[in-house]
N, C-alpha and C. Protein backbone atom coordinates (compact mmCIF):
# COMPACT_ATOMS: atom_id res chain seq x y z
N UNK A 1 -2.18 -21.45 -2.74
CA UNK A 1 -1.32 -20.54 -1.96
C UNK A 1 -2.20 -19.50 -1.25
N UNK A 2 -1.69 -19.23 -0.20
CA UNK A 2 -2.64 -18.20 1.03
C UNK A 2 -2.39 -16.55 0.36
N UNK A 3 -3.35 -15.95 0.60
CA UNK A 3 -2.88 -14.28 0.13
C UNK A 3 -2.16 -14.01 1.61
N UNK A 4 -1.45 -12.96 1.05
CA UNK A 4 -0.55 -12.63 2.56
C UNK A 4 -1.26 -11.34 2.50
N UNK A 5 -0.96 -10.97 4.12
CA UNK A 5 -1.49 -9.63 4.34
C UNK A 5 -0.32 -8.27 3.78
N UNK A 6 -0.98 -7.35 3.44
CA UNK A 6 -0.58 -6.03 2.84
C UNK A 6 -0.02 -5.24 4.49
N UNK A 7 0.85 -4.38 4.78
CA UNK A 7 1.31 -3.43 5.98
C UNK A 7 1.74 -2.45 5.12
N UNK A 8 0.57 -1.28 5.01
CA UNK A 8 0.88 0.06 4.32
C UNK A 8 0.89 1.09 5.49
N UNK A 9 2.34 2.02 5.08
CA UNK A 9 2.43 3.07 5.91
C UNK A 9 1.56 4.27 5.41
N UNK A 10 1.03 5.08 5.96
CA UNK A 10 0.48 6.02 5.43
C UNK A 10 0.87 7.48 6.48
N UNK A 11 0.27 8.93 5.91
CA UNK A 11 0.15 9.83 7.05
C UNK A 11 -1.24 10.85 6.72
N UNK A 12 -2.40 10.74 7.71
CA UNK A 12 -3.10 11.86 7.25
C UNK A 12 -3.10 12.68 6.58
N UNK A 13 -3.78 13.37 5.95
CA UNK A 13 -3.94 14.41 4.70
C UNK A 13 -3.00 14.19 3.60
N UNK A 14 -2.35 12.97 3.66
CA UNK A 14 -1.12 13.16 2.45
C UNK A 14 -1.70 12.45 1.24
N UNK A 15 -1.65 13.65 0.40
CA UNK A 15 -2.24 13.66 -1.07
C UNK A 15 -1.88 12.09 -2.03
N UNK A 16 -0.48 11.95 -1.60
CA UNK A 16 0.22 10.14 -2.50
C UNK A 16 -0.76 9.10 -1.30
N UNK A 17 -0.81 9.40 -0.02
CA UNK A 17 -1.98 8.19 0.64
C UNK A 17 -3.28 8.16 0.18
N UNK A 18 -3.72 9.55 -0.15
CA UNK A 18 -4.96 9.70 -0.78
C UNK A 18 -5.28 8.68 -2.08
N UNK A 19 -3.89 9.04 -3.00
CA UNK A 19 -4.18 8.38 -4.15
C UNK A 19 -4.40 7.18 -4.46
N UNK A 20 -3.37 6.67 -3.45
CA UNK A 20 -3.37 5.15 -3.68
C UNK A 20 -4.33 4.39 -2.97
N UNK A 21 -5.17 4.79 -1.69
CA UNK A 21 -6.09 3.96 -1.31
C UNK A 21 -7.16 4.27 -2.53
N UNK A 22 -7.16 5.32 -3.19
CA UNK A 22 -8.52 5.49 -4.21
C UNK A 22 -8.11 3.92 -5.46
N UNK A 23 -6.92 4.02 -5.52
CA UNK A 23 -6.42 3.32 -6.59
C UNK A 23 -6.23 1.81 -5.85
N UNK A 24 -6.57 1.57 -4.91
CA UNK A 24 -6.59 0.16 -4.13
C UNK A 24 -8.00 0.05 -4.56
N UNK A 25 -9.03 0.87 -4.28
CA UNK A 25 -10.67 0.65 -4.30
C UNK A 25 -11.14 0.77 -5.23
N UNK A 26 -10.45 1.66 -6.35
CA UNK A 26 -10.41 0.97 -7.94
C UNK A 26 -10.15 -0.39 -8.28
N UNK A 27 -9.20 -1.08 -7.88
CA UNK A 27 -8.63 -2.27 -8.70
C UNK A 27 -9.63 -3.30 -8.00
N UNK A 28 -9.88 -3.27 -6.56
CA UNK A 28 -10.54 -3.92 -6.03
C UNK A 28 -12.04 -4.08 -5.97
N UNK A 29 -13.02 -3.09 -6.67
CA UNK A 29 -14.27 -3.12 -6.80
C UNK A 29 -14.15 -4.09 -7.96
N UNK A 30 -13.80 -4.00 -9.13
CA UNK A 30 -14.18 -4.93 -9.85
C UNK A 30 -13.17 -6.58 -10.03
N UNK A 31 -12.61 -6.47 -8.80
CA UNK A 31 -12.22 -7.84 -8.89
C UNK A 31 -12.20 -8.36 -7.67
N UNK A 32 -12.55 -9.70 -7.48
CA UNK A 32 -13.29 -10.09 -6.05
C UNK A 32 -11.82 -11.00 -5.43
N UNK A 33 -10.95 -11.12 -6.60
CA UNK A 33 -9.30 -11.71 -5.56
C UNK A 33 -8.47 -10.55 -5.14
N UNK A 34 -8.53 -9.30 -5.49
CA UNK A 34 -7.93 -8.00 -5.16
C UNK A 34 -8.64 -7.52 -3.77
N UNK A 35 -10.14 -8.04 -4.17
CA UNK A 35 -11.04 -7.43 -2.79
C UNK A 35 -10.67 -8.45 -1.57
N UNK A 36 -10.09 -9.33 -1.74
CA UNK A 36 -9.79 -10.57 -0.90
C UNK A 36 -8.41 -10.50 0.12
N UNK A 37 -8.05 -9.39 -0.66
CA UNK A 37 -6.37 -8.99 -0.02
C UNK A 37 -6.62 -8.12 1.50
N UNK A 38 -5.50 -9.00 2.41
CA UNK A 38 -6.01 -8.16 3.47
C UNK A 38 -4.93 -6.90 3.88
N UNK A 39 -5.23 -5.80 3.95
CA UNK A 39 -4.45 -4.70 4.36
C UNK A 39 -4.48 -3.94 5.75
N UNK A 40 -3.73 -3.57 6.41
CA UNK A 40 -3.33 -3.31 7.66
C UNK A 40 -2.86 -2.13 7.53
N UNK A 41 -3.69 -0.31 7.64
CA UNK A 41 -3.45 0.28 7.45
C UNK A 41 -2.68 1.20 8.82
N UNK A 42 -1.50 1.10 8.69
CA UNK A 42 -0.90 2.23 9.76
C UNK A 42 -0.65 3.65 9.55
N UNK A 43 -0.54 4.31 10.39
CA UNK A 43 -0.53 6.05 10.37
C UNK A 43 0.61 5.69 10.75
N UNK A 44 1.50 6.22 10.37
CA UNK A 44 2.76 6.51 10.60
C UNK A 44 3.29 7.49 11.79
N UNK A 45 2.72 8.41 12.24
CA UNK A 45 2.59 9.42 13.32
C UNK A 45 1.82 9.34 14.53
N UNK A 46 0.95 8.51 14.36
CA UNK A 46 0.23 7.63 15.63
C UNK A 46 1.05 6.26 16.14
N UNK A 47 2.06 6.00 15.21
CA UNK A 47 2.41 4.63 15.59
C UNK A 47 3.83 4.41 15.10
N UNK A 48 4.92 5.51 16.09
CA UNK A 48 5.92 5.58 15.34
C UNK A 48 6.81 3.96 15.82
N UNK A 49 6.46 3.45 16.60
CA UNK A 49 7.08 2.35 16.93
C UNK A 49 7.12 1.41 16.09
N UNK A 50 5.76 1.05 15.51
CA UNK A 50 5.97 0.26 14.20
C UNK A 50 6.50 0.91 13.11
N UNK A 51 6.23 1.75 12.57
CA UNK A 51 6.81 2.29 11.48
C UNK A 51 8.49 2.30 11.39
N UNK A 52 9.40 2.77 12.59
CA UNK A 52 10.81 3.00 12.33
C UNK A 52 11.02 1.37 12.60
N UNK A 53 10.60 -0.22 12.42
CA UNK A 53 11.05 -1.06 12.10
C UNK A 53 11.22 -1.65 10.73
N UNK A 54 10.39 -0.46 9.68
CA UNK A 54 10.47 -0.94 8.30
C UNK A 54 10.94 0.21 7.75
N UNK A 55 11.62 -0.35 6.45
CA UNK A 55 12.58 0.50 5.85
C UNK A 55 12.05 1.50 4.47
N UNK A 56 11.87 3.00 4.72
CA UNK A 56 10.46 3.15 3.69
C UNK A 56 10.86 5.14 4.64
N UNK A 57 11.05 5.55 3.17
CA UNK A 57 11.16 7.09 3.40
C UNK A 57 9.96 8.18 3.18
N UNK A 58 9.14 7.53 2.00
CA UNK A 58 8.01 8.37 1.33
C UNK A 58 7.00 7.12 1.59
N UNK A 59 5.74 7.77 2.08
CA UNK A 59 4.33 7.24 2.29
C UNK A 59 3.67 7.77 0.80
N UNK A 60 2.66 6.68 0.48
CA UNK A 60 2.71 5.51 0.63
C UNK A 60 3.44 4.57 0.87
N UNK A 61 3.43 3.69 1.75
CA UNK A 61 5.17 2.40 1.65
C UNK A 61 3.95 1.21 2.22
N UNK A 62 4.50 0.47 1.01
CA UNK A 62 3.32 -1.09 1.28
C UNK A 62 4.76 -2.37 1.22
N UNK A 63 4.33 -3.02 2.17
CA UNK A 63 4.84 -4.37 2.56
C UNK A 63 4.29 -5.70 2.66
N UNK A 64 4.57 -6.61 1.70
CA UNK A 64 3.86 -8.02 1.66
C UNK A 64 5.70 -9.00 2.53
N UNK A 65 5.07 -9.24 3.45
CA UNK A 65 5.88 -10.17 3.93
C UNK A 65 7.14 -9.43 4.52
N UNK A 66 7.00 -8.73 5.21
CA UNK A 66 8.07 -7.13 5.45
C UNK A 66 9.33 -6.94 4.36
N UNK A 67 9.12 -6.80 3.19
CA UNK A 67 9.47 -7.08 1.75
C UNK A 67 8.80 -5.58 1.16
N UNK A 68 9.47 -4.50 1.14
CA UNK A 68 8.80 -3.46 0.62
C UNK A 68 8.49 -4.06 -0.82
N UNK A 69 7.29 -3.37 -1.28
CA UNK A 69 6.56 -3.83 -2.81
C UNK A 69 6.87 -2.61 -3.61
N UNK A 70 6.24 -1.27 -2.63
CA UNK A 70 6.11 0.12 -3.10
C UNK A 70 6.26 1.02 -1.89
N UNK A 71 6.87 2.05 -2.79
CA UNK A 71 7.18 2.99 -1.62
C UNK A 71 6.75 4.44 -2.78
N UNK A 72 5.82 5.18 -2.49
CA UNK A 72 5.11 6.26 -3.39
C UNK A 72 7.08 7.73 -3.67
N UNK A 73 6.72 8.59 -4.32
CA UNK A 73 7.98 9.10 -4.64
C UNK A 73 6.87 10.48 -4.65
N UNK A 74 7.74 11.34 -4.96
CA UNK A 74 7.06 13.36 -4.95
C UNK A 74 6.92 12.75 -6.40
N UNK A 75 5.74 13.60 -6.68
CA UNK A 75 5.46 13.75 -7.90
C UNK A 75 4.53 13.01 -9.30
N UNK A 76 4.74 11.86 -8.13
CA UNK A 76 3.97 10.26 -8.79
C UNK A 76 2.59 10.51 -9.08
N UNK A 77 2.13 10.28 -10.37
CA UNK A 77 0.92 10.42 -11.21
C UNK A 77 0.25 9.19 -10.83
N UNK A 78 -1.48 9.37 -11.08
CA UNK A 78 -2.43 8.70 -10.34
C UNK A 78 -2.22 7.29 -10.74
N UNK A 79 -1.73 7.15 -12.55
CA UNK A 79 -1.48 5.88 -13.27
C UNK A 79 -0.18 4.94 -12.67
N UNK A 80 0.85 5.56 -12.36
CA UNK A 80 1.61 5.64 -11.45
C UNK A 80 1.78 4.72 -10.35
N UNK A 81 0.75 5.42 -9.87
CA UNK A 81 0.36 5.02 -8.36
C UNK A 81 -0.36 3.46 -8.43
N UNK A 82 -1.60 3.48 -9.44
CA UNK A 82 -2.29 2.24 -9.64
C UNK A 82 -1.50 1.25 -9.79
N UNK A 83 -0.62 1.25 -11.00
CA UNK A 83 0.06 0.38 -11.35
C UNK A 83 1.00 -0.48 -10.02
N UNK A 84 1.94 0.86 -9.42
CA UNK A 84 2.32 -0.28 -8.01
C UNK A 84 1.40 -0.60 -6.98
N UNK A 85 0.26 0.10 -7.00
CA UNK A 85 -0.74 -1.17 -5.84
C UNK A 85 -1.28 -2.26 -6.37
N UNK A 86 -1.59 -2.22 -8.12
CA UNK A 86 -1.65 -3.21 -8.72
C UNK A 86 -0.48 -4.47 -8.45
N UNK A 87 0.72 -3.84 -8.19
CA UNK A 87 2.21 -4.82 -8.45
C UNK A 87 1.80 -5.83 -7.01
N UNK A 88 1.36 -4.53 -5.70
CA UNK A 88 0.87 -5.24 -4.45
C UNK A 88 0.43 -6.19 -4.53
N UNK A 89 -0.93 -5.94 -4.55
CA UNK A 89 -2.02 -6.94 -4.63
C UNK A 89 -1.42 -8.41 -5.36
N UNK A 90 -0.78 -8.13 -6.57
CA UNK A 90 -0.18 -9.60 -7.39
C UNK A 90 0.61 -10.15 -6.49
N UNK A 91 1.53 -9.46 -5.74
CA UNK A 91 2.63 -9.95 -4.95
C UNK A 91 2.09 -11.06 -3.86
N UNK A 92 1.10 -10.12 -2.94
CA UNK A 92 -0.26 -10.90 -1.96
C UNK A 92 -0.83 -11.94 -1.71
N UNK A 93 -1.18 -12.24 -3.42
CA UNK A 93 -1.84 -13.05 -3.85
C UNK A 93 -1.33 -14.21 -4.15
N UNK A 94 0.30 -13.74 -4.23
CA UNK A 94 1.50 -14.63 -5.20
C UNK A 94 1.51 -15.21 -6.17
């Protein structure tokens, strides 16, 4: 089976985008099918045209197959965070 590509919304300086790309480059340094996943990172404010076609209130918001996976929430802890880019990546990979 093919990995599908990742479409994460993001917005500059935002502390939950921060986290989770750290927590993408965690899971993915030590595993070479996580590092294999391809992601398509959009700014949400540079590119509102794509963004208001997917359905996603709080950034982080990741999409395998325009199928939200994760969508980050106020308050969400770093373990948190790993765990649903972890859920990503599995989804990806299928």
């Amino acid at each position: 089976m093919s990995t599908k590509k990742v479409t994460a919304f993001y917005i500059e300086g935002c502390p939950y985008c921060r986290q989770a790309k750290e927590a993408l480059k965690e899971l993915s340094s030590g595993n070479a099918e996580y590092s294999s996943v391809p992601f398509e990172w959009i700014e949400e404010n540079q590119h509102p045209e794509i963004s208001e076609k997917y359905d996603y209130y709080h950034v982080p918001a990741m999409f395998v197959d325009g199928v939200k996976v994760y969508e980050s929430h106020k308050g969400e802890k770093y373990e948190e965070c790993r765990e649903n880019v972890k859920k990503v990546l599995e989804k990806a990979l299928g």
